[in-house]
PDB file of N, CA and C in Angstrom:
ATOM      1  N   UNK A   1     145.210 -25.148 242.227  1.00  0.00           N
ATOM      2  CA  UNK A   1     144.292 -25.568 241.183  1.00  0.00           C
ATOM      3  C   UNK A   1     144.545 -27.047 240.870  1.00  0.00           C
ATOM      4  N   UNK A   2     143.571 -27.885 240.737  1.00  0.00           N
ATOM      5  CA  UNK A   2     143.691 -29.176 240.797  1.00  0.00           C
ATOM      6  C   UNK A   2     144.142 -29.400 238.905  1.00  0.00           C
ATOM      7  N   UNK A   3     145.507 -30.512 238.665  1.00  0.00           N
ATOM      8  CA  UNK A   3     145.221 -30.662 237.662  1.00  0.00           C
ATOM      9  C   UNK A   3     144.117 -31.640 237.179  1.00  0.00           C
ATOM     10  N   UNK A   4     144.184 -31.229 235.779  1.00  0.00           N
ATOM     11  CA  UNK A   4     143.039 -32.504 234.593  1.00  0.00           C
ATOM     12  C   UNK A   4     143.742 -33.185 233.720  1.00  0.00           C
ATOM     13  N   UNK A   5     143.098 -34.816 233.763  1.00  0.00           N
ATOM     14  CA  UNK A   5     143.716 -35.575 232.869  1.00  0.00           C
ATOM     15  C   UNK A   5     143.359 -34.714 231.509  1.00  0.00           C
ATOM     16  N   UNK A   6     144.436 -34.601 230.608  1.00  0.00           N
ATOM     17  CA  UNK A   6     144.414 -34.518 229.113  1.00  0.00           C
ATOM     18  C   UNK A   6     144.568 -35.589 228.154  1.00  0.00           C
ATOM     19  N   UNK A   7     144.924 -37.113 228.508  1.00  0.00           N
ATOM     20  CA  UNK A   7     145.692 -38.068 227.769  1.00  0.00           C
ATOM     21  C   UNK A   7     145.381 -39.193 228.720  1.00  0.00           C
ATOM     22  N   UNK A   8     144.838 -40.164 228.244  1.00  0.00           N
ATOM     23  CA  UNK A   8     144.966 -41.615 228.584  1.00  0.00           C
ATOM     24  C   UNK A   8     145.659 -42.489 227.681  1.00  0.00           C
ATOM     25  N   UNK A   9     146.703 -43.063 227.743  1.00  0.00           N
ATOM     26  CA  UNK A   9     146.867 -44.106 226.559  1.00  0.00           C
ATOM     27  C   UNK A   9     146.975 -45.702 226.871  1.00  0.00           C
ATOM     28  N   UNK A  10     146.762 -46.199 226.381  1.00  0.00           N
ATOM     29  CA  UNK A  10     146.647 -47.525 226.961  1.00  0.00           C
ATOM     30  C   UNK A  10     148.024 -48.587 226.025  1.00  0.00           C
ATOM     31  N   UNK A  11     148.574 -49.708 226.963  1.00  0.00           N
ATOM     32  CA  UNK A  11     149.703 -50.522 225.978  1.00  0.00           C
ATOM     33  C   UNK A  11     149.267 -51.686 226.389  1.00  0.00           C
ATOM     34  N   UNK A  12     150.212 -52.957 225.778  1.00  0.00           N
ATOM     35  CA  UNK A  12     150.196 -54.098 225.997  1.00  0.00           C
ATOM     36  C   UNK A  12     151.547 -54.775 225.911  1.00  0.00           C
ATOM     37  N   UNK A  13     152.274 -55.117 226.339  1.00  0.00           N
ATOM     38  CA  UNK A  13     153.487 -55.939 226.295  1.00  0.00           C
ATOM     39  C   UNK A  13     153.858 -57.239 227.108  1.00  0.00           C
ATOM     40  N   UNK A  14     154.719 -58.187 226.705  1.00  0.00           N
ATOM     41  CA  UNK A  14     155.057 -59.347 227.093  1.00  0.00           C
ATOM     42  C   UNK A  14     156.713 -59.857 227.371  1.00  0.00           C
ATOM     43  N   UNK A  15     156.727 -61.099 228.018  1.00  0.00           N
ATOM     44  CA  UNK A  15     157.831 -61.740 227.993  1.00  0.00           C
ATOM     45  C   UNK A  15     157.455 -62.968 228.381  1.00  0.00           C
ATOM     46  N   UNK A  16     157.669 -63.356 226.806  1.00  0.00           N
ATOM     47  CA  UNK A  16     157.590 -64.521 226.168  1.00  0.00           C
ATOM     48  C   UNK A  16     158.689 -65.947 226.843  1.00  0.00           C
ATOM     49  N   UNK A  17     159.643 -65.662 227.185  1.00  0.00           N
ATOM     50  CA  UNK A  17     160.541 -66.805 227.690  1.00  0.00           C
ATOM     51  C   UNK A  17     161.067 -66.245 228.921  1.00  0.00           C
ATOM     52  N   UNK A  18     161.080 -66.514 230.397  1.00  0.00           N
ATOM     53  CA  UNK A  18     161.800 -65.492 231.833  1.00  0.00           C
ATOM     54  C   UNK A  18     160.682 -65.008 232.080  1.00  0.00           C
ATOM     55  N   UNK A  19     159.550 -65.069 232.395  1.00  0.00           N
ATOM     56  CA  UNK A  19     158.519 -64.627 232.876  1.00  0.00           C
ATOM     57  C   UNK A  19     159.180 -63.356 233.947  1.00  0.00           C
ATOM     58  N   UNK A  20     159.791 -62.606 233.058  1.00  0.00           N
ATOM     59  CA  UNK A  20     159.965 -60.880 233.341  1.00  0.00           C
ATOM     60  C   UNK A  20     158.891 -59.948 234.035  1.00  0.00           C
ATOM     61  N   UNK A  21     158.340 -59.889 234.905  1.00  0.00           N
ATOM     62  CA  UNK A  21     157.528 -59.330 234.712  1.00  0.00           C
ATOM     63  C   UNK A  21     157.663 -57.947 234.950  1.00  0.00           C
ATOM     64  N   UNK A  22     158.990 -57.495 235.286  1.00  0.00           N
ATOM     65  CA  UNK A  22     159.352 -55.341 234.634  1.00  0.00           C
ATOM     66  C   UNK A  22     159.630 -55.766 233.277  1.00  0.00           C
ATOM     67  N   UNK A  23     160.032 -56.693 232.559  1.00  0.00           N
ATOM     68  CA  UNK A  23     160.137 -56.316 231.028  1.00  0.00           C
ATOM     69  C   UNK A  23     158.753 -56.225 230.514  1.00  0.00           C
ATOM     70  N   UNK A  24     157.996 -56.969 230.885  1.00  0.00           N
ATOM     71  CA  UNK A  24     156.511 -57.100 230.005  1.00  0.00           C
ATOM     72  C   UNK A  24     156.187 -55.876 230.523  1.00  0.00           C
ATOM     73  N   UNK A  25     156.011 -55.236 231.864  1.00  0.00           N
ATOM     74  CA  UNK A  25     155.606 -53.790 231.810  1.00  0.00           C
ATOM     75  C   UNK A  25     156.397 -52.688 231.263  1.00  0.00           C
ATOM     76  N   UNK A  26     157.737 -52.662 231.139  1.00  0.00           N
ATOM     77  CA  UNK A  26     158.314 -51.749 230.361  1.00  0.00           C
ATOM     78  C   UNK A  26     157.991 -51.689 228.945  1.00  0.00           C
ATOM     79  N   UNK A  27     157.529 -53.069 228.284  1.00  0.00           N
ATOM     80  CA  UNK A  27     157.477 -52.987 226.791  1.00  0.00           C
ATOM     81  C   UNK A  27     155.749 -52.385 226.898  1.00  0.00           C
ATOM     82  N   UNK A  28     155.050 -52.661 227.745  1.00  0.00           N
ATOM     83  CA  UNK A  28     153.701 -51.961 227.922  1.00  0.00           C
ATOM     84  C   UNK A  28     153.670 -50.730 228.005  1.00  0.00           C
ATOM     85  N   UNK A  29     154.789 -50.270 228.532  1.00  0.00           N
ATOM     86  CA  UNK A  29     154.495 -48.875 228.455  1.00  0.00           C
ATOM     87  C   UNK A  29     155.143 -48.426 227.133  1.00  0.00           C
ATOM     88  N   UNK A  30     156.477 -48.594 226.469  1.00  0.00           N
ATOM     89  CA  UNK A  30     156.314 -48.385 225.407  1.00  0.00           C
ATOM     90  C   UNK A  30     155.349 -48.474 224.345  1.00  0.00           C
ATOM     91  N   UNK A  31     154.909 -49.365 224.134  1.00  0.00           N
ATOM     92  CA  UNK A  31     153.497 -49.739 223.100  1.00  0.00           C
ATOM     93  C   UNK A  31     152.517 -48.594 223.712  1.00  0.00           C
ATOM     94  N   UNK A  32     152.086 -47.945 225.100  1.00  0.00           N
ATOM     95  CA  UNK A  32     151.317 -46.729 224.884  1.00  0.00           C
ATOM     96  C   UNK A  32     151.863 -45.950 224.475  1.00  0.00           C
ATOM     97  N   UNK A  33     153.418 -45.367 224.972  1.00  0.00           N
ATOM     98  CA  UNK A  33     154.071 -44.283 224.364  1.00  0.00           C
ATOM     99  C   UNK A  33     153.985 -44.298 223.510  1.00  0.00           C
ATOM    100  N   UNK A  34     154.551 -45.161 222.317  1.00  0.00           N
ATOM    101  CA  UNK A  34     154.150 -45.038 221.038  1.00  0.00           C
ATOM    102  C   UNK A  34     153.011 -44.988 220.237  1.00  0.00           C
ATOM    103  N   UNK A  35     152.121 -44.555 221.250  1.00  0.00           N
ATOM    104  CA  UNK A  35     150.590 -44.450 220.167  1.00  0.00           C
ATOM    105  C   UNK A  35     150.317 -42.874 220.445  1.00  0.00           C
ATOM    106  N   UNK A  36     151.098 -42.045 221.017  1.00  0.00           N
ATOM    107  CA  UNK A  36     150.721 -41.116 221.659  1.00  0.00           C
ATOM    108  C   UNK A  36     151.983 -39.889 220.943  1.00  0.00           C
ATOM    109  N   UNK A  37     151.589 -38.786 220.854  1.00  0.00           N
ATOM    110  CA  UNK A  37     152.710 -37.387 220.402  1.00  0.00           C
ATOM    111  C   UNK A  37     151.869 -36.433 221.569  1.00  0.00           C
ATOM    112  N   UNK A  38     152.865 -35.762 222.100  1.00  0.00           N
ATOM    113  CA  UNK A  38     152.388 -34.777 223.236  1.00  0.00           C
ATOM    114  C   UNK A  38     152.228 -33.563 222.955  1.00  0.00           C
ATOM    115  N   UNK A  39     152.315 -33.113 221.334  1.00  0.00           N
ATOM    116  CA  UNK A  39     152.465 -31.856 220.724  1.00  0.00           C
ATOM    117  C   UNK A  39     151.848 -30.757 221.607  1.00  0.00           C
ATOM    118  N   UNK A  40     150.589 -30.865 222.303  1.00  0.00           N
ATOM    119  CA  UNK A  40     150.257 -29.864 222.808  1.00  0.00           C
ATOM    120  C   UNK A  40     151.244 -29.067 223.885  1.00  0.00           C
ATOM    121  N   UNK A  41     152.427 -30.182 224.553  1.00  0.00           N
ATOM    122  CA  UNK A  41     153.361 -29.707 225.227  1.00  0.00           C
ATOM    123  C   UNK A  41     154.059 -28.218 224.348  1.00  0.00           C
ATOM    124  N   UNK A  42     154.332 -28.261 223.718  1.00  0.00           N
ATOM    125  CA  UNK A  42     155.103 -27.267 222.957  1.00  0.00           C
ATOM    126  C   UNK A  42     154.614 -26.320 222.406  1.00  0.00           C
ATOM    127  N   UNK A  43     153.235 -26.752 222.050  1.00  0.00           N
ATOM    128  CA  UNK A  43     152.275 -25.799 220.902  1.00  0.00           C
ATOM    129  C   UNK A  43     151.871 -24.734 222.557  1.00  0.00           C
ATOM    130  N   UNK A  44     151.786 -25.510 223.437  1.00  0.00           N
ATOM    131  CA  UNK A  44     150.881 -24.814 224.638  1.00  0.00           C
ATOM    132  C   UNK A  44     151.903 -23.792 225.943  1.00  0.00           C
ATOM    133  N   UNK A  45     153.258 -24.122 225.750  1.00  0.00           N
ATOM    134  CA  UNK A  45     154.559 -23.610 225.969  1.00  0.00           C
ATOM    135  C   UNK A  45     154.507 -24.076 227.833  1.00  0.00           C
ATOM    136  N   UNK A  46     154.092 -25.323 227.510  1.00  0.00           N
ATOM    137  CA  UNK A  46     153.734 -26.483 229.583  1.00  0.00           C
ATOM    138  C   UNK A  46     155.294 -26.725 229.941  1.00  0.00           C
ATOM    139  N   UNK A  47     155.444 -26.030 231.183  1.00  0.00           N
ATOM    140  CA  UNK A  47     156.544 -26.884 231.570  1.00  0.00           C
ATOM    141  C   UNK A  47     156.700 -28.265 231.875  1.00  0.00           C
ATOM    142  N   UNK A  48     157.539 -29.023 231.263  1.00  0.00           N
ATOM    143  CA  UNK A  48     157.425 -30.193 231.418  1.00  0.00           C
ATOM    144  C   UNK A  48     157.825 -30.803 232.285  1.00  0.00           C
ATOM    145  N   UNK A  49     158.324 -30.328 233.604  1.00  0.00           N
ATOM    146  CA  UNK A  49     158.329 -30.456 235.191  1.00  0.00           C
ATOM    147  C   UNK A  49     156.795 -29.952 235.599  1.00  0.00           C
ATOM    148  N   UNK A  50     156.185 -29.762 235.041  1.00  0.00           N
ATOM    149  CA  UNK A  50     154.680 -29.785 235.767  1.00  0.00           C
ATOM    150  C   UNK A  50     153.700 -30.607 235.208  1.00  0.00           C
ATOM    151  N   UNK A  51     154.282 -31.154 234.501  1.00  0.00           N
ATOM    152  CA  UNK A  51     153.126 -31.956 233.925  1.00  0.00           C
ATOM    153  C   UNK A  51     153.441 -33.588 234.985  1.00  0.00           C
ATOM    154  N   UNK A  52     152.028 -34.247 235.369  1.00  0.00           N
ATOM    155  CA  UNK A  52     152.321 -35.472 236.192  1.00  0.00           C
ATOM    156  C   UNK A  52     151.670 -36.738 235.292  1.00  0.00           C
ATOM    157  N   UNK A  53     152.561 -37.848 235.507  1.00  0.00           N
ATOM    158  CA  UNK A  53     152.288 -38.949 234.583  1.00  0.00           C
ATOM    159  C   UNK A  53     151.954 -39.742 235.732  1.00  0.00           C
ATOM    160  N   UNK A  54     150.994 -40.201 235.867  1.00  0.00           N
ATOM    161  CA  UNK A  54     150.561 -41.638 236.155  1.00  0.00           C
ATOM    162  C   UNK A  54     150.305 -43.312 235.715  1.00  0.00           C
ATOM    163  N   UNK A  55     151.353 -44.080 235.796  1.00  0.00           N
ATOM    164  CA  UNK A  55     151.561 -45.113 234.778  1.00  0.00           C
ATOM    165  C   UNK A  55     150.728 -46.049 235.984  1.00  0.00           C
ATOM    166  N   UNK A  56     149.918 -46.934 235.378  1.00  0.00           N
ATOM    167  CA  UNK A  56     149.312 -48.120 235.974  1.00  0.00           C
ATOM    168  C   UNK A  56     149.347 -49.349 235.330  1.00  0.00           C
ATOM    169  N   UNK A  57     150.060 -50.119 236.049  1.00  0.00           N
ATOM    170  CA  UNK A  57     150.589 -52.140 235.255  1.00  0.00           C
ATOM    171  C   UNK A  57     149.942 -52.385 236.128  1.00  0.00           C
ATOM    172  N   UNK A  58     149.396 -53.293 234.920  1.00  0.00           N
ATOM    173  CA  UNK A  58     148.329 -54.545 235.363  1.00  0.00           C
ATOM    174  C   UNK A  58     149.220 -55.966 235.419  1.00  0.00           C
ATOM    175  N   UNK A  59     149.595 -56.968 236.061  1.00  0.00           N
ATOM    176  CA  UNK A  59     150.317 -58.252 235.812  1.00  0.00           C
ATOM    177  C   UNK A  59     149.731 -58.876 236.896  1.00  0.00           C
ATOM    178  N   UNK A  60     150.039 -60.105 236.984  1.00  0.00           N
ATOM    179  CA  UNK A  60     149.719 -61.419 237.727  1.00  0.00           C
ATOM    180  C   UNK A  60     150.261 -61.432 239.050  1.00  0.00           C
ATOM    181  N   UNK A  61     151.325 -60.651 239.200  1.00  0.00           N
ATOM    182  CA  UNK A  61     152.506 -60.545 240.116  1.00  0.00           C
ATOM    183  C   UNK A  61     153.324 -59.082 240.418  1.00  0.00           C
ATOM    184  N   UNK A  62     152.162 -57.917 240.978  1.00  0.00           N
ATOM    185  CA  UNK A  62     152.687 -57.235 240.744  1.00  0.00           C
ATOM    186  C   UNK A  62     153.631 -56.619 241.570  1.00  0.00           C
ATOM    187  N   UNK A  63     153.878 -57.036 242.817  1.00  0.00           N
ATOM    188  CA  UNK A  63     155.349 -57.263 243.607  1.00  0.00           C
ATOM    189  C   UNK A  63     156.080 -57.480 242.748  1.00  0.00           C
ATOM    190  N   UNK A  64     156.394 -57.969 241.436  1.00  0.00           N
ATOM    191  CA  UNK A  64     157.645 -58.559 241.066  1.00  0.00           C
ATOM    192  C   UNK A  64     158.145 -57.199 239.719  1.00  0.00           C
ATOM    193  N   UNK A  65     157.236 -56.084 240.038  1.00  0.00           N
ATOM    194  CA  UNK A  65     158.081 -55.009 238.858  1.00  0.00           C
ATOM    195  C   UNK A  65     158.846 -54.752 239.696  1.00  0.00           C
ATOM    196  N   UNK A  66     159.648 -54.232 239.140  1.00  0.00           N
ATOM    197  CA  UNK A  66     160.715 -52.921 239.296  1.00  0.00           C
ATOM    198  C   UNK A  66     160.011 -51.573 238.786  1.00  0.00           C
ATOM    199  N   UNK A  67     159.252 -50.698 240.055  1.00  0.00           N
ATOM    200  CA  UNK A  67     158.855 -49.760 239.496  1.00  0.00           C
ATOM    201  C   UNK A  67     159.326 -48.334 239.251  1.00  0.00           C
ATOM    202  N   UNK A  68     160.787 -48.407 239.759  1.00  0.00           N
ATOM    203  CA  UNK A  68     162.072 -47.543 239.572  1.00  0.00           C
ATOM    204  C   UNK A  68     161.807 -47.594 238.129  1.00  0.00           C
ATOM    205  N   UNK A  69     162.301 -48.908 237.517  1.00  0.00           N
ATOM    206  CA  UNK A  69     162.612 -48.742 236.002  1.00  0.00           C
ATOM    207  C   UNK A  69     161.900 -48.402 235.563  1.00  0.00           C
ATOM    208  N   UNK A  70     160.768 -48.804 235.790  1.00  0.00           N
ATOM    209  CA  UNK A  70     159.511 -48.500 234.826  1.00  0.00           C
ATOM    210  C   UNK A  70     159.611 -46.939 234.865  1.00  0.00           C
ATOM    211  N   UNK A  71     159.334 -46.263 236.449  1.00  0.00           N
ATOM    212  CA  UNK A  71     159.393 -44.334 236.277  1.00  0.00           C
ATOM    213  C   UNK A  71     160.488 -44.260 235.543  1.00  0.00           C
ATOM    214  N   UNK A  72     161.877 -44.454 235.389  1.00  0.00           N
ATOM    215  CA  UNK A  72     162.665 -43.877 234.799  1.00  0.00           C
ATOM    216  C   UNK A  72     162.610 -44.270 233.508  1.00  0.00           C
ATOM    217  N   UNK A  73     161.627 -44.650 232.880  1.00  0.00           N
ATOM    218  CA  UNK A  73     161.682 -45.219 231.486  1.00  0.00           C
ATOM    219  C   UNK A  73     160.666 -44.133 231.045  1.00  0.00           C
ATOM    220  N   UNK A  74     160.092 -43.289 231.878  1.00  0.00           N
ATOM    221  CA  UNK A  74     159.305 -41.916 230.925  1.00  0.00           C
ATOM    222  C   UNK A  74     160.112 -41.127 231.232  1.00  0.00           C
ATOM    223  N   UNK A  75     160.216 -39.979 229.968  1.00  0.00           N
ATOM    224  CA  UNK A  75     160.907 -39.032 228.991  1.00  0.00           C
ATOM    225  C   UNK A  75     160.245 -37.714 230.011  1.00  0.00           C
ATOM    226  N   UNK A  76     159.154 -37.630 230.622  1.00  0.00           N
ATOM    227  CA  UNK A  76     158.788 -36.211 231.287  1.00  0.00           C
ATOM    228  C   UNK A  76     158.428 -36.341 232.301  1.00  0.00           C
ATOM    229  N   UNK A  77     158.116 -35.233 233.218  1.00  0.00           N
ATOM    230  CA  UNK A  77     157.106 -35.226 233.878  1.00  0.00           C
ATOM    231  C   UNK A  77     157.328 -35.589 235.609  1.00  0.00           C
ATOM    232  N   UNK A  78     156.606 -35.541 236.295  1.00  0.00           N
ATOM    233  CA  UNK A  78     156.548 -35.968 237.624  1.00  0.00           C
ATOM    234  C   UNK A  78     155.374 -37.113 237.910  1.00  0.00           C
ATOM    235  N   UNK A  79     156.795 -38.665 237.450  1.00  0.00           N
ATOM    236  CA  UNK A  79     156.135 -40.040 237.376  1.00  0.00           C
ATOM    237  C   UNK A  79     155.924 -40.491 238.655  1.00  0.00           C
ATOM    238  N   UNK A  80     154.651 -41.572 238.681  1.00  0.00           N
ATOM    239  CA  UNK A  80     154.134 -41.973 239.388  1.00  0.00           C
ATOM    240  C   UNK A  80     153.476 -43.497 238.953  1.00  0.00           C
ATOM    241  N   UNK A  81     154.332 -44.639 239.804  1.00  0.00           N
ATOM    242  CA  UNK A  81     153.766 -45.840 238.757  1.00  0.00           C
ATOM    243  C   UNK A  81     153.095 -46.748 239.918  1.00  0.00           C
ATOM    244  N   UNK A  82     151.833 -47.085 239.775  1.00  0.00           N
ATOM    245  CA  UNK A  82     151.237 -48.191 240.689  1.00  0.00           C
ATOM    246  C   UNK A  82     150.844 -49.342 239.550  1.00  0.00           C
ATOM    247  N   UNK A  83     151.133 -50.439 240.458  1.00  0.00           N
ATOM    248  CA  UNK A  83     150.966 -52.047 240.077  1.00  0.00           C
ATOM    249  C   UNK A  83     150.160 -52.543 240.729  1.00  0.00           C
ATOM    250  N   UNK A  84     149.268 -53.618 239.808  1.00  0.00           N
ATOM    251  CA  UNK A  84     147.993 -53.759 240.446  1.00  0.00           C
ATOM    252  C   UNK A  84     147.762 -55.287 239.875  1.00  0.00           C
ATOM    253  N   UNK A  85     146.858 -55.560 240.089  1.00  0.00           N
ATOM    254  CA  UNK A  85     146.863 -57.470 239.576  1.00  0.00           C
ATOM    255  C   UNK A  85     145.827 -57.098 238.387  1.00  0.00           C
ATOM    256  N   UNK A  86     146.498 -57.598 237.829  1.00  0.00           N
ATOM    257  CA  UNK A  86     145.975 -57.540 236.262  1.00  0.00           C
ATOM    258  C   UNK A  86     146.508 -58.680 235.147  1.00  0.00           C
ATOM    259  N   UNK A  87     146.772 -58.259 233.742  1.00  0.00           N
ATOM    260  CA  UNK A  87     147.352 -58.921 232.934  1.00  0.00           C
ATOM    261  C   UNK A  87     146.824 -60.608 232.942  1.00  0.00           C
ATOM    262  N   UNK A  88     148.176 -61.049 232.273  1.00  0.00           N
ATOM    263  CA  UNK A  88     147.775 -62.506 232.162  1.00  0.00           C
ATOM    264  C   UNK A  88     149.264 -63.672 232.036  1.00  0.00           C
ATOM    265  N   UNK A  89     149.046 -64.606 232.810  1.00  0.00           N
ATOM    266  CA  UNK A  89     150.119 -65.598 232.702  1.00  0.00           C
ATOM    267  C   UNK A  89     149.911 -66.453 232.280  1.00  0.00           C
ATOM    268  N   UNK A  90     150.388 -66.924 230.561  1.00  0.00           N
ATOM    269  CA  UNK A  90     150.211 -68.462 229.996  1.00  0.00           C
ATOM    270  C   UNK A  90     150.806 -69.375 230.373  1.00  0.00           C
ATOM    271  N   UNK A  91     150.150 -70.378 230.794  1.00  0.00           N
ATOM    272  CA  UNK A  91     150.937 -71.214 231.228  1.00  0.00           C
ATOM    273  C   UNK A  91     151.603 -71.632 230.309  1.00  0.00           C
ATOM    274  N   UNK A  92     153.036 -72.257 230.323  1.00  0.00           N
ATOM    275  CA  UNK A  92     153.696 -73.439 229.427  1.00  0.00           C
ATOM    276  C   UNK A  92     154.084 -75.352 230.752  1.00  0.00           C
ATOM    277  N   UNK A  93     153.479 -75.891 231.118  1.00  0.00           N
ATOM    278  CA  UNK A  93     153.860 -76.356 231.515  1.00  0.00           C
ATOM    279  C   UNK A  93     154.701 -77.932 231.157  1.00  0.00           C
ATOM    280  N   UNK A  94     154.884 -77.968 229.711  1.00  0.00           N
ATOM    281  CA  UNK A  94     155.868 -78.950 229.283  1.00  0.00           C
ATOM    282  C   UNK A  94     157.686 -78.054 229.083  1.00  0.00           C
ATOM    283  N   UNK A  95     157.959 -76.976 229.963  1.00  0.00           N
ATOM    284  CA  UNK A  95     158.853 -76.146 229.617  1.00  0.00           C
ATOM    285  C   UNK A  95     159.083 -75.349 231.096  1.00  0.00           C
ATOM    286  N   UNK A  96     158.111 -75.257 232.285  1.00  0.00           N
ATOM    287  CA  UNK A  96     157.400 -74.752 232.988  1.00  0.00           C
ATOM    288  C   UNK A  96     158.231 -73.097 232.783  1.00  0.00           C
ATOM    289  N   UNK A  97     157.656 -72.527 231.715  1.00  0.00           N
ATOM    290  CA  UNK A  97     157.855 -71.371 231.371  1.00  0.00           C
ATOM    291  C   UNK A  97     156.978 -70.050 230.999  1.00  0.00           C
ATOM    292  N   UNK A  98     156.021 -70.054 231.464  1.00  0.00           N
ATOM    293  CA  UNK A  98     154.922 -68.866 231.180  1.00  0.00           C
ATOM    294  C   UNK A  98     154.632 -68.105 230.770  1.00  0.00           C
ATOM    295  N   UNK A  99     154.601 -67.672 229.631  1.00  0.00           N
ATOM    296  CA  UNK A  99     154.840 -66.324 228.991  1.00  0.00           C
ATOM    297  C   UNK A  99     153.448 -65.538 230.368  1.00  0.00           C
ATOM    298  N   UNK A 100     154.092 -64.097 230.339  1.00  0.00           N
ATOM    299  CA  UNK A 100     153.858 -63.132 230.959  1.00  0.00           C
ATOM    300  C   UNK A 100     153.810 -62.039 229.996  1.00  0.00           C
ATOM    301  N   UNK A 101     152.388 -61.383 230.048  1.00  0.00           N
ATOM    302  CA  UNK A 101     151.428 -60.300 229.322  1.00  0.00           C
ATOM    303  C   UNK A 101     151.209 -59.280 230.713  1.00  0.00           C
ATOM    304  N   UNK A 102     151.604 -58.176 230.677  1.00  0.00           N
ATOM    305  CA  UNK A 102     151.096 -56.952 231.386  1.00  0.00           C
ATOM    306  C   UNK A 102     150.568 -56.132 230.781  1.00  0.00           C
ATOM    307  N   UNK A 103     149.528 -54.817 230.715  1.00  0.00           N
ATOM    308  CA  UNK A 103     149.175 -54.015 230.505  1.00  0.00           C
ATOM    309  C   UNK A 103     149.451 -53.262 231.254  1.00  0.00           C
ATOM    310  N   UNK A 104     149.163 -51.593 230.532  1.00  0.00           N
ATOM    311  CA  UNK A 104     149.646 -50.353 231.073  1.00  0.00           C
ATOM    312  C   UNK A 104     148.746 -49.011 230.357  1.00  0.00           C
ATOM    313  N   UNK A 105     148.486 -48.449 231.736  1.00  0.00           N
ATOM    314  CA  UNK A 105     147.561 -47.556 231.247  1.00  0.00           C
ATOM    315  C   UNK A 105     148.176 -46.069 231.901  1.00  0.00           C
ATOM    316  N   UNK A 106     148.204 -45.265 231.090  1.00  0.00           N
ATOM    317  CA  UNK A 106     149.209 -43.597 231.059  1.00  0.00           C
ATOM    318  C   UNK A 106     148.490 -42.612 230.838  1.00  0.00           C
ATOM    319  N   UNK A 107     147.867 -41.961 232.385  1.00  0.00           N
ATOM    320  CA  UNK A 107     147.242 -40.644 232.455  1.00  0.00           C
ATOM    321  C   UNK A 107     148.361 -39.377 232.550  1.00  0.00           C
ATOM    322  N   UNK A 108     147.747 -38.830 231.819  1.00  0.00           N
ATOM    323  CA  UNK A 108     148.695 -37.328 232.073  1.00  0.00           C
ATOM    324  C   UNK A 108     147.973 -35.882 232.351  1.00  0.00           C
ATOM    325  N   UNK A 109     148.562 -35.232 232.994  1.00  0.00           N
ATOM    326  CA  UNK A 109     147.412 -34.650 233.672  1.00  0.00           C
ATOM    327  C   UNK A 109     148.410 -32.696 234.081  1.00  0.00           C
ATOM    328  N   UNK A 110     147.844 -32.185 233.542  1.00  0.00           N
ATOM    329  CA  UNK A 110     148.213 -30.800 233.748  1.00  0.00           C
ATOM    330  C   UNK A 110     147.521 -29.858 234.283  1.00  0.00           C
ATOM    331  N   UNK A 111     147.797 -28.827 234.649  1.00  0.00           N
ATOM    332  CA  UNK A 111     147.025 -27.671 235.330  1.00  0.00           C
ATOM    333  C   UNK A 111     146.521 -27.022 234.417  1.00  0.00           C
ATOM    334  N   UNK A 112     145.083 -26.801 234.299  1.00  0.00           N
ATOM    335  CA  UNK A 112     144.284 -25.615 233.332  1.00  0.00           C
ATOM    336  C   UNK A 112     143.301 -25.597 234.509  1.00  0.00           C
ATOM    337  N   UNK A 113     142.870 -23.654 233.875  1.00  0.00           N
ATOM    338  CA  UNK A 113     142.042 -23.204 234.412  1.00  0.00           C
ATOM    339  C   UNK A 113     140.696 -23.954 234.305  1.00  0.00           C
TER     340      UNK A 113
END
């Protein structure tokens, strides 16, 4: 049985000085996590080895995550993180320091009939 998304959440995060670009997606995915409670996990009695997360960062550079960290930075599930060109790089060039903005978008997706 194919699963269905139940949950999209969307984040935004940065790094402001080290043009990081796994920190700006790790803090992206926090900022979705935190808009989100999974209550139905518990109310609905889902194993939470079956439930699959799909995390998608958007950045300028997206060769340059670490997308280890990023999966191991969600709490459930059977993660799955693709990087894609997205986001945004400010330039600073009296500093040549860029702040770096990624976004992150978090489908979750379970089996129902």
């Amino acid at each position: 049985m194919a699963k269905k998304r139940v949950i999209l959440e969307l984040g935004a995060g940065n790094d402001l000085h080290g043009s990081d670009y796994t920190k700006a997606a790790l803090r992206a995915v926090q900022d979705a996590l935190h808009h989100s409670s999974l209550a139905f996990i518990r109310s609905l009695s889902i194993d939470k080895s079956d439930i699959e997360v799909e995390v998608t960062i958007g950045v300028s550079r997206p060769d340059l995550v670490d997308t280890e960290k990023v999966r191991s930075s969600l709490p459930v599930g059977q993660v799955i993180v693709n990087c894609v060109r997205g986001g945004l790089d400010v330039p600073d060039p009296e500093n040549n320091d860029p702040a770096v903005i990624a976004s992150a978008a978090i489908a979750v997706r379970i089996e129902r009939p």
